[in-house]
PDB file of N, CA and C in Angstrom:
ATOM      1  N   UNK A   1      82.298  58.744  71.265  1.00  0.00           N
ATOM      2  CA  UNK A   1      81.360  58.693  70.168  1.00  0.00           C
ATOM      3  C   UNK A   1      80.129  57.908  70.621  1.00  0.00           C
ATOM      4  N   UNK A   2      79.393  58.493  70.171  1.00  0.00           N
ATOM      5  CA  UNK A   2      77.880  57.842  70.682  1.00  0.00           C
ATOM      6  C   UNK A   2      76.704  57.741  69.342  1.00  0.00           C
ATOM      7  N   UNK A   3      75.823  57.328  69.311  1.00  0.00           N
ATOM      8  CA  UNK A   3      74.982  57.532  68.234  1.00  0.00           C
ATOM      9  C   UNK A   3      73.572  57.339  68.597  1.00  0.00           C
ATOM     10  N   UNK A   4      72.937  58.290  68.600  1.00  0.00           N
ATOM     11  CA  UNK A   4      71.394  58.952  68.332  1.00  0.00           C
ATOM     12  C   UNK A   4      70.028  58.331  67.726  1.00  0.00           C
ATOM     13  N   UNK A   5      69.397  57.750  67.944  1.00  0.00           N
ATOM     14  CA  UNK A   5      68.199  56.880  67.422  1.00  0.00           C
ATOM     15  C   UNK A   5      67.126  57.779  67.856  1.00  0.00           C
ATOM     16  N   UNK A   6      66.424  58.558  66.779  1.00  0.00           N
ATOM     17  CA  UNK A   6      65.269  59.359  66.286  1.00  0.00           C
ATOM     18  C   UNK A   6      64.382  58.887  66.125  1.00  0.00           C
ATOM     19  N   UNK A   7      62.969  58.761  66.511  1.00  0.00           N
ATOM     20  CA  UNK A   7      61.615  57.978  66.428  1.00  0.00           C
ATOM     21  C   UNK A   7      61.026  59.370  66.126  1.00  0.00           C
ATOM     22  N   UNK A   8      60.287  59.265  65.057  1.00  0.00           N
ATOM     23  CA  UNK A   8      59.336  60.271  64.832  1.00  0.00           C
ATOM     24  C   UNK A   8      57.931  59.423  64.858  1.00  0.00           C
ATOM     25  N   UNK A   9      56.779  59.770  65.936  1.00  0.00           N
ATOM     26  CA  UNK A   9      56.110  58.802  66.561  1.00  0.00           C
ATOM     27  C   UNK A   9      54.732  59.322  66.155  1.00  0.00           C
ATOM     28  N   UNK A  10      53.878  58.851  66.152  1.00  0.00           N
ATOM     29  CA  UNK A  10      52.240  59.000  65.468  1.00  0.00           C
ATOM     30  C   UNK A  10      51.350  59.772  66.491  1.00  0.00           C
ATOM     31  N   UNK A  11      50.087  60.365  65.706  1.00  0.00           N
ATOM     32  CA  UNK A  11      49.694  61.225  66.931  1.00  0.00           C
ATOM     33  C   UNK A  11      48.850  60.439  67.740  1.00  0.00           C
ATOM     34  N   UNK A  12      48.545  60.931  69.081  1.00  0.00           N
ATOM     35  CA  UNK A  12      47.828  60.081  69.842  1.00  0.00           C
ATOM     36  C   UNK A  12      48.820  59.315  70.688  1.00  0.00           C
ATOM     37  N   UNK A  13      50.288  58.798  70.229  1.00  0.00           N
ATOM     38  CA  UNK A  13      51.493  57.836  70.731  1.00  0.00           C
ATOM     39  C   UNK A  13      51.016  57.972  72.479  1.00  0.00           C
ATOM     40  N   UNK A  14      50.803  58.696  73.053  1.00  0.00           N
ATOM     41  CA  UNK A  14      50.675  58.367  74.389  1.00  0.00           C
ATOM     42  C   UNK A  14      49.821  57.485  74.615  1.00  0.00           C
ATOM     43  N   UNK A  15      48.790  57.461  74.135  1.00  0.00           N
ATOM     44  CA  UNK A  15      47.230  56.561  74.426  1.00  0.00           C
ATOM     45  C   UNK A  15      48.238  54.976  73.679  1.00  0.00           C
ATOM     46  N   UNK A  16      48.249  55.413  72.692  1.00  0.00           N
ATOM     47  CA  UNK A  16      48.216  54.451  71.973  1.00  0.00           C
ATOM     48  C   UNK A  16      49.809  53.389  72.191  1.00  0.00           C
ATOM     49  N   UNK A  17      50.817  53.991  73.079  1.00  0.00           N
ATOM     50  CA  UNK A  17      51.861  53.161  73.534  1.00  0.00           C
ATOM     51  C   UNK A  17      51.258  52.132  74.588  1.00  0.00           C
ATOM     52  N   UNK A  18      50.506  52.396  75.163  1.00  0.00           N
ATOM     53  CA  UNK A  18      50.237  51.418  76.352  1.00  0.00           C
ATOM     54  C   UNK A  18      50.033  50.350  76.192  1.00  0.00           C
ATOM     55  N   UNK A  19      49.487  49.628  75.455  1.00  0.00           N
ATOM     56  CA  UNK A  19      49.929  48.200  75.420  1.00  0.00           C
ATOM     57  C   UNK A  19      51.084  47.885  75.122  1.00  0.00           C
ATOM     58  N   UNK A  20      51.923  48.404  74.018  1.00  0.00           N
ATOM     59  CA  UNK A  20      53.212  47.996  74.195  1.00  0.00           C
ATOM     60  C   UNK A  20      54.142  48.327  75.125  1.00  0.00           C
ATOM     61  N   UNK A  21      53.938  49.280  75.953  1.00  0.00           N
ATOM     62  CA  UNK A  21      54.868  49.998  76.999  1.00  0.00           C
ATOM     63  C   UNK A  21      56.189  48.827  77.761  1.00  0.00           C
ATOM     64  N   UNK A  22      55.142  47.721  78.144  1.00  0.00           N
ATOM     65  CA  UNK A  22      56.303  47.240  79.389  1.00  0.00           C
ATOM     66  C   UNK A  22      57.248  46.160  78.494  1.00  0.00           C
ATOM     67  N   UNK A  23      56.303  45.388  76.829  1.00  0.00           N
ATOM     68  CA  UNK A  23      57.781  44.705  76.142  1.00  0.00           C
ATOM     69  C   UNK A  23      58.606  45.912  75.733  1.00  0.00           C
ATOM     70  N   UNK A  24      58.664  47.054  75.702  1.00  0.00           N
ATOM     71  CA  UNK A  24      59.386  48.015  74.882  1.00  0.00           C
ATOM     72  C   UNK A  24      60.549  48.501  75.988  1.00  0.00           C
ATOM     73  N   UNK A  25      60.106  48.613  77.317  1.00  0.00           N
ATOM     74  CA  UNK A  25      60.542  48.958  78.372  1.00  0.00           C
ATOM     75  C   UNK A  25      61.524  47.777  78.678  1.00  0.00           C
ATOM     76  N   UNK A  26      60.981  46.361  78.611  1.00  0.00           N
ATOM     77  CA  UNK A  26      61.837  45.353  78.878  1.00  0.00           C
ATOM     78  C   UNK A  26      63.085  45.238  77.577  1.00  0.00           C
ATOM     79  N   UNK A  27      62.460  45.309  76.680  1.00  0.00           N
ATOM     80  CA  UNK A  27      63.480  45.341  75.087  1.00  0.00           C
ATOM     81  C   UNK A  27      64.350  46.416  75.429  1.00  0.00           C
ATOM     82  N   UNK A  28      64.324  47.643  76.025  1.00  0.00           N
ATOM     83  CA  UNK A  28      65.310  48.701  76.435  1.00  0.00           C
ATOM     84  C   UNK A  28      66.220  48.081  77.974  1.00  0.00           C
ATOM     85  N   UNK A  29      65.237  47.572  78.727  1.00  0.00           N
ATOM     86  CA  UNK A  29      66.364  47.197  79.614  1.00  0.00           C
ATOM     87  C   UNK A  29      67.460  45.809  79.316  1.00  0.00           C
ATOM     88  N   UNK A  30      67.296  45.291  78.110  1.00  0.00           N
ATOM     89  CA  UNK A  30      67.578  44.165  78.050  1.00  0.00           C
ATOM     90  C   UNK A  30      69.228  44.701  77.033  1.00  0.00           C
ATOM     91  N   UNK A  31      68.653  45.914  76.411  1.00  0.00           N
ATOM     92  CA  UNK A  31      69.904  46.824  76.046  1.00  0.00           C
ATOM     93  C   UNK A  31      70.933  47.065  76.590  1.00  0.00           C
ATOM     94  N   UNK A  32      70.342  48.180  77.642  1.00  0.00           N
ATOM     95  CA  UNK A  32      71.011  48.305  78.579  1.00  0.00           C
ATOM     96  C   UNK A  32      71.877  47.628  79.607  1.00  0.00           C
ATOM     97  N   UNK A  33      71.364  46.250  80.117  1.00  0.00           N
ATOM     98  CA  UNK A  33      71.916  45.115  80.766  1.00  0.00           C
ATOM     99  C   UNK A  33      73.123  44.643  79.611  1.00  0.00           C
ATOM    100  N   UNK A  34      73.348  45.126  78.214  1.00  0.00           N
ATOM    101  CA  UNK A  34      74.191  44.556  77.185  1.00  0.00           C
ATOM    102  C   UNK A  34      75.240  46.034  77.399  1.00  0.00           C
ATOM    103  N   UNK A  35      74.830  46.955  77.593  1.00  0.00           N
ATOM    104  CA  UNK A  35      76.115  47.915  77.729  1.00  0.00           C
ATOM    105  C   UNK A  35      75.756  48.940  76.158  1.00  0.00           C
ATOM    106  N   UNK A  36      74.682  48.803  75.777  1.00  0.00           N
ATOM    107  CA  UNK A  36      74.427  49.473  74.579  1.00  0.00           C
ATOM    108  C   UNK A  36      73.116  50.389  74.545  1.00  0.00           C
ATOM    109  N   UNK A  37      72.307  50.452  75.195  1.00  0.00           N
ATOM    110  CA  UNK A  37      71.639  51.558  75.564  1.00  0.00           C
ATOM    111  C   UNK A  37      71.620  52.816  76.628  1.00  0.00           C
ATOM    112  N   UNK A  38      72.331  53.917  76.522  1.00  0.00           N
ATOM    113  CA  UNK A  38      72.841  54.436  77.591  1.00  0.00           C
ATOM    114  C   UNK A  38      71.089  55.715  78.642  1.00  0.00           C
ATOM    115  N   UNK A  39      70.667  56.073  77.131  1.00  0.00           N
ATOM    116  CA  UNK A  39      69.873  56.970  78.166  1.00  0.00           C
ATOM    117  C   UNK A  39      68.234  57.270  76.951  1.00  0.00           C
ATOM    118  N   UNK A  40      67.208  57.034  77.703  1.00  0.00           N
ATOM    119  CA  UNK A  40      66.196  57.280  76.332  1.00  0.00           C
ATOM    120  C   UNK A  40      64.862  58.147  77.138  1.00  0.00           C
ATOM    121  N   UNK A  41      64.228  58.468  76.003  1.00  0.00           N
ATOM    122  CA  UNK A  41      63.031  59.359  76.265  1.00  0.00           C
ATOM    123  C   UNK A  41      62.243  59.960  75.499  1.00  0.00           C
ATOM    124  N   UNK A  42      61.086  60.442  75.215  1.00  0.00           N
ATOM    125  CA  UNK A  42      60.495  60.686  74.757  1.00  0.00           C
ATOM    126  C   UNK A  42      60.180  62.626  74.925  1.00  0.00           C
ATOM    127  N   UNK A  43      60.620  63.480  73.671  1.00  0.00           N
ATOM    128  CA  UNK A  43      60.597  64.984  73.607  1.00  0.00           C
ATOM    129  C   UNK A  43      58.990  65.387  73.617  1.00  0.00           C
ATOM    130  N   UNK A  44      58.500  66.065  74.480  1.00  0.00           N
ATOM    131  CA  UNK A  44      57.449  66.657  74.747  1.00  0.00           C
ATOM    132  C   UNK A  44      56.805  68.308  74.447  1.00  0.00           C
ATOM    133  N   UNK A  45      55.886  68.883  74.553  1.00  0.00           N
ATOM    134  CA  UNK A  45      55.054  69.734  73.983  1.00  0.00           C
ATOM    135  C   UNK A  45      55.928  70.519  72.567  1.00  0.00           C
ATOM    136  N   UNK A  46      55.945  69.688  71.889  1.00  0.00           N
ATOM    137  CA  UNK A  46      54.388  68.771  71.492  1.00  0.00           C
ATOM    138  C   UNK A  46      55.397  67.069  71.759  1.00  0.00           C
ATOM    139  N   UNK A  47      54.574  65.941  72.156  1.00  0.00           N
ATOM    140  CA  UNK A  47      55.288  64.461  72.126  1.00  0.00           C
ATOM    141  C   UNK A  47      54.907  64.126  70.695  1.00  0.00           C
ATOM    142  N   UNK A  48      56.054  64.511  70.054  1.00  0.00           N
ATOM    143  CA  UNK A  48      56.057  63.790  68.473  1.00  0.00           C
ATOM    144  C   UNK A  48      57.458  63.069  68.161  1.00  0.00           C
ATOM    145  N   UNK A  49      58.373  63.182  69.145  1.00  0.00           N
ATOM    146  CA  UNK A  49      59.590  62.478  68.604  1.00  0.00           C
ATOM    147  C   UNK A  49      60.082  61.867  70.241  1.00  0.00           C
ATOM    148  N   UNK A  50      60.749  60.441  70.076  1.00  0.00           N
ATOM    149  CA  UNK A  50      61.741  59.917  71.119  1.00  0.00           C
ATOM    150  C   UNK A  50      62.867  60.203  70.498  1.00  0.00           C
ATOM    151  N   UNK A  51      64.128  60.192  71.619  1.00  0.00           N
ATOM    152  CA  UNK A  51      65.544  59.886  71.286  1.00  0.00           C
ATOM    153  C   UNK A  51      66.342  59.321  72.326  1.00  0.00           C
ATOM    154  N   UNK A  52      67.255  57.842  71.702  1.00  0.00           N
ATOM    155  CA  UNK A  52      67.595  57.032  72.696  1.00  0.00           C
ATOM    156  C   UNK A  52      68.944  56.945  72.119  1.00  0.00           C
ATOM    157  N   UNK A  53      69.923  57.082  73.099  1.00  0.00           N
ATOM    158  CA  UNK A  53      71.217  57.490  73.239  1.00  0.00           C
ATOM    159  C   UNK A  53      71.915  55.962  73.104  1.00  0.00           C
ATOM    160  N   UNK A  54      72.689  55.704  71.882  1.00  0.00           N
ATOM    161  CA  UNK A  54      72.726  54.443  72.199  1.00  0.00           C
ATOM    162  C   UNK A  54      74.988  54.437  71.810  1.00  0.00           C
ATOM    163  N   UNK A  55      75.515  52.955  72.212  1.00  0.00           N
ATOM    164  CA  UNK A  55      76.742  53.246  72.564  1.00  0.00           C
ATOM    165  C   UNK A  55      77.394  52.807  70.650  1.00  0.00           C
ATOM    166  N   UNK A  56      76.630  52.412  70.238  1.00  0.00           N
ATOM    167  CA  UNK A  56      77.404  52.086  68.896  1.00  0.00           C
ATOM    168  C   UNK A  56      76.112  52.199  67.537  1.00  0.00           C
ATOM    169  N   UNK A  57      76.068  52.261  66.566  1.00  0.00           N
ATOM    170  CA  UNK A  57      74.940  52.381  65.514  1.00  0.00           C
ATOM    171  C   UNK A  57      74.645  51.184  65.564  1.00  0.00           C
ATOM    172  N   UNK A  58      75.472  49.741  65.413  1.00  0.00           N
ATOM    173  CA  UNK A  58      74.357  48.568  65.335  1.00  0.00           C
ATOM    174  C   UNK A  58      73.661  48.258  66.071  1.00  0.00           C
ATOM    175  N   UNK A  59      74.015  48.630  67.330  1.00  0.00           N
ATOM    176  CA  UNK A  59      72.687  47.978  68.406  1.00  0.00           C
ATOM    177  C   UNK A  59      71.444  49.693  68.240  1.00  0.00           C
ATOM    178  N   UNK A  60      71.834  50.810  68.068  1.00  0.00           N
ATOM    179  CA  UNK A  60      70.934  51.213  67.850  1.00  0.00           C
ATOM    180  C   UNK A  60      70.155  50.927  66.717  1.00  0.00           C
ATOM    181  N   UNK A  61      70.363  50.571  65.842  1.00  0.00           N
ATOM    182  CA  UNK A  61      69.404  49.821  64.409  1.00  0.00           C
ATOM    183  C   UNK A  61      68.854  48.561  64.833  1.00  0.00           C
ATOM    184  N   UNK A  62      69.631  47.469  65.618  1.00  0.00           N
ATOM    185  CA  UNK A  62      69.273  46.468  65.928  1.00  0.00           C
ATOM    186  C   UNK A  62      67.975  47.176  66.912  1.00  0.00           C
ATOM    187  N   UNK A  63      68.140  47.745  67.802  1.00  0.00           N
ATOM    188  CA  UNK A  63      67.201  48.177  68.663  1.00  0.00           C
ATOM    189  C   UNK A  63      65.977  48.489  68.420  1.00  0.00           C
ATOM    190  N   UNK A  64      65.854  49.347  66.855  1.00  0.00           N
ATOM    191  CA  UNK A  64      64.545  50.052  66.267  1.00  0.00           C
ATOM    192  C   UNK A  64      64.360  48.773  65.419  1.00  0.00           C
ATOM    193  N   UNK A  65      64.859  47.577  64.692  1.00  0.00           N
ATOM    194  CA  UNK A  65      64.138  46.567  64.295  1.00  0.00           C
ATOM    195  C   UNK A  65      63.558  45.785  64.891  1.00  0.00           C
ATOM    196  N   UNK A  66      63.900  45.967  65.764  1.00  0.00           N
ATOM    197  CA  UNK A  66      62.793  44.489  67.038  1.00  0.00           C
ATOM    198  C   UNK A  66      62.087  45.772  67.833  1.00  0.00           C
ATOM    199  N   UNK A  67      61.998  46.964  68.122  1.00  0.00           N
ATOM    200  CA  UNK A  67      61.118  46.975  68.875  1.00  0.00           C
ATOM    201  C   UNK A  67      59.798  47.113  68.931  1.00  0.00           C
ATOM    202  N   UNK A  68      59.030  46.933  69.855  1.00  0.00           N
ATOM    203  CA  UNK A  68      57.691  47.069  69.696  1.00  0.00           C
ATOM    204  C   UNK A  68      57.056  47.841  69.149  1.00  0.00           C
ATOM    205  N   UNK A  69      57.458  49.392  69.430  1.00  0.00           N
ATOM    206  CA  UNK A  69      56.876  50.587  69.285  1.00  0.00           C
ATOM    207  C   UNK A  69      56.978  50.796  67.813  1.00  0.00           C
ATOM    208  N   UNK A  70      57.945  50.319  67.031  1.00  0.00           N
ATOM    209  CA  UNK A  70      58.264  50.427  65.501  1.00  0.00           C
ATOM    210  C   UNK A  70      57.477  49.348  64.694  1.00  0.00           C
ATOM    211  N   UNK A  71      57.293  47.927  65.632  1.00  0.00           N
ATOM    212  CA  UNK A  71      57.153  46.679  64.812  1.00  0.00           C
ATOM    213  C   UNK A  71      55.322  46.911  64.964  1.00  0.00           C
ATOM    214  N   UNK A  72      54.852  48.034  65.661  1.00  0.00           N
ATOM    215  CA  UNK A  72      53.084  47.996  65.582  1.00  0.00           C
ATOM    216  C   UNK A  72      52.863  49.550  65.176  1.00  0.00           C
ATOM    217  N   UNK A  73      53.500  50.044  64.595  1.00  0.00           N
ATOM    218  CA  UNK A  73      53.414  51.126  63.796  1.00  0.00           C
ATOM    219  C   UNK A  73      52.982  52.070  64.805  1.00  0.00           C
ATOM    220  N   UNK A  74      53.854  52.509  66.046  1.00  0.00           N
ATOM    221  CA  UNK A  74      53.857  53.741  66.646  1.00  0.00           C
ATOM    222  C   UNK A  74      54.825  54.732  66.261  1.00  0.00           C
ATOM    223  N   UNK A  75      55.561  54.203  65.507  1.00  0.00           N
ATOM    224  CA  UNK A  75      56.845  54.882  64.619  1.00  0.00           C
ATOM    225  C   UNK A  75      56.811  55.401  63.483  1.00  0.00           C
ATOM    226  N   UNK A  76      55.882  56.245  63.163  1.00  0.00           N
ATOM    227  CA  UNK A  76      56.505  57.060  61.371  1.00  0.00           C
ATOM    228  C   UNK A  76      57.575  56.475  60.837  1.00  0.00           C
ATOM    229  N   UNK A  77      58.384  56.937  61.351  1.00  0.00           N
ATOM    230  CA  UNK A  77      59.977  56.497  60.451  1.00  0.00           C
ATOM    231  C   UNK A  77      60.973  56.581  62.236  1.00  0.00           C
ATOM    232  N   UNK A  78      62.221  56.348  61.561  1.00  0.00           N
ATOM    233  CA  UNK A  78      63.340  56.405  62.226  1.00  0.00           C
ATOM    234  C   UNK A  78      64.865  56.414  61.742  1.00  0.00           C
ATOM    235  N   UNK A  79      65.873  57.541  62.409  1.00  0.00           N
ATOM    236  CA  UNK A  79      66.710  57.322  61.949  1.00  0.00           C
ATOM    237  C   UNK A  79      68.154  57.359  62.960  1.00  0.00           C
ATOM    238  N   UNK A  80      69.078  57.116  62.655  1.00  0.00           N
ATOM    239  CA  UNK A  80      70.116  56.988  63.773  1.00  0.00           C
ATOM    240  C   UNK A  80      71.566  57.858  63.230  1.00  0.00           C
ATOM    241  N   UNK A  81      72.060  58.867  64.240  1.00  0.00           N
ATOM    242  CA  UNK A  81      72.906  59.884  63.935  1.00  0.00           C
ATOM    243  C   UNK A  81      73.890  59.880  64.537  1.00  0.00           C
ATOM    244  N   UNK A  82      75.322  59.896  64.632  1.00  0.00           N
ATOM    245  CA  UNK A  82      76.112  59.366  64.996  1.00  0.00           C
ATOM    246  C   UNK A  82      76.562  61.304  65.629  1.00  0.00           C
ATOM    247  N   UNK A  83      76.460  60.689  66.790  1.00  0.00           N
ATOM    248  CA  UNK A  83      76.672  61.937  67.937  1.00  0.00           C
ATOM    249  C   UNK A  83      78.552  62.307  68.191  1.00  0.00           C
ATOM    250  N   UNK A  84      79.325  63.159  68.072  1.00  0.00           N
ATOM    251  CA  UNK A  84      80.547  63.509  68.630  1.00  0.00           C
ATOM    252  C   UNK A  84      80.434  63.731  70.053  1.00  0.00           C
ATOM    253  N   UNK A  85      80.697  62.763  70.791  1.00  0.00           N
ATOM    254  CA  UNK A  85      80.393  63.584  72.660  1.00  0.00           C
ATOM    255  C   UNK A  85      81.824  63.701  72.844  1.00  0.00           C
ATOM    256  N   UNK A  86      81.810  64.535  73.651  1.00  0.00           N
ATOM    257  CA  UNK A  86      83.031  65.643  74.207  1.00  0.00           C
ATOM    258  C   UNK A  86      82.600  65.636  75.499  1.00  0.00           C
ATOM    259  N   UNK A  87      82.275  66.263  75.957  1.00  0.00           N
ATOM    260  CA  UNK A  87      81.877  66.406  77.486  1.00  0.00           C
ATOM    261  C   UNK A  87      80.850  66.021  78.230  1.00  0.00           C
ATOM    262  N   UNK A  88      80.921  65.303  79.500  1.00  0.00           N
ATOM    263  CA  UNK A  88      80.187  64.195  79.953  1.00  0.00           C
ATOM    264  C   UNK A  88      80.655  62.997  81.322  1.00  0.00           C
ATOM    265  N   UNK A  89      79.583  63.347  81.922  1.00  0.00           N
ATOM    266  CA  UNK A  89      80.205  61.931  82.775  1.00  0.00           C
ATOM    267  C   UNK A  89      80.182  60.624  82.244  1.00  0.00           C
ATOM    268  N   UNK A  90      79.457  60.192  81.339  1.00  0.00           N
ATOM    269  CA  UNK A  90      79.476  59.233  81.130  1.00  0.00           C
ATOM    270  C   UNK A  90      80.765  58.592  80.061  1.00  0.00           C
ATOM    271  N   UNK A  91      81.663  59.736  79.863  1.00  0.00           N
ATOM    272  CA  UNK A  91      82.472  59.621  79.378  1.00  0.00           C
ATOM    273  C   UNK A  91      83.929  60.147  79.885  1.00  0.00           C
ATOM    274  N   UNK A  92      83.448  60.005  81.453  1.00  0.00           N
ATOM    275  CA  UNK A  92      84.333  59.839  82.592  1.00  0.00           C
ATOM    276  C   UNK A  92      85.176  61.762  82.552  1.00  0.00           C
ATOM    277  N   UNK A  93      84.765  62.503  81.522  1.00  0.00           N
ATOM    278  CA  UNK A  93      85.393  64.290  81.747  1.00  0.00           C
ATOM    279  C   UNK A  93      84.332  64.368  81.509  1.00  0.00           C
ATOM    280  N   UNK A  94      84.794  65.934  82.258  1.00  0.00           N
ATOM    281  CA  UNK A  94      83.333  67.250  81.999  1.00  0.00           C
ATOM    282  C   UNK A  94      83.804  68.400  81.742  1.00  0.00           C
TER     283      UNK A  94
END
């Protein structure tokens, strides 16, 4: 089981991430170094939504309340979906 964190992101978000880029980048690796952010990114043509793969719903909620990109309004909204994974390395079958 995994769960899904949805950023629906503002237009322009490319220009306009760059100042926050490297605390947002560090706030994700600092996840990850915890065992709770597994894989993230941003969906393209058109870039209007991220989705970051995270290992339980509280650290993905915890994740979208502190981060940058949400806390300076590069974020519309956000929501977090609790994924069924079945097949996968990261879940050691394929």
């Amino acid at each position: 089981m995994h769960y899904l964190l949805f950023y629906d992101v503002v237009d322009g978000y490319a220009e306009r991430r760059v100042p926050f880029r490297q605390v947002h980048l560090a706030h994700a690796t600092a996840s990850i170094e915890r065992g709770e952010l597994v894989l993230g990114g941003a969906l393209v043509d058109p870039l209007d939504q991220a989705i970051i793969l995270f290992t339980t719903r509280d650290a993905a909620e915890a994740f979208a309340a502190a981060d940058p990109y949400v806390l300076n309004g590069l974020v519309k909204a956000w929501r977090v979906r609790q994924w069924n994974t079945v097949v996968g390395t990261a879940l050691g079958r394929m």
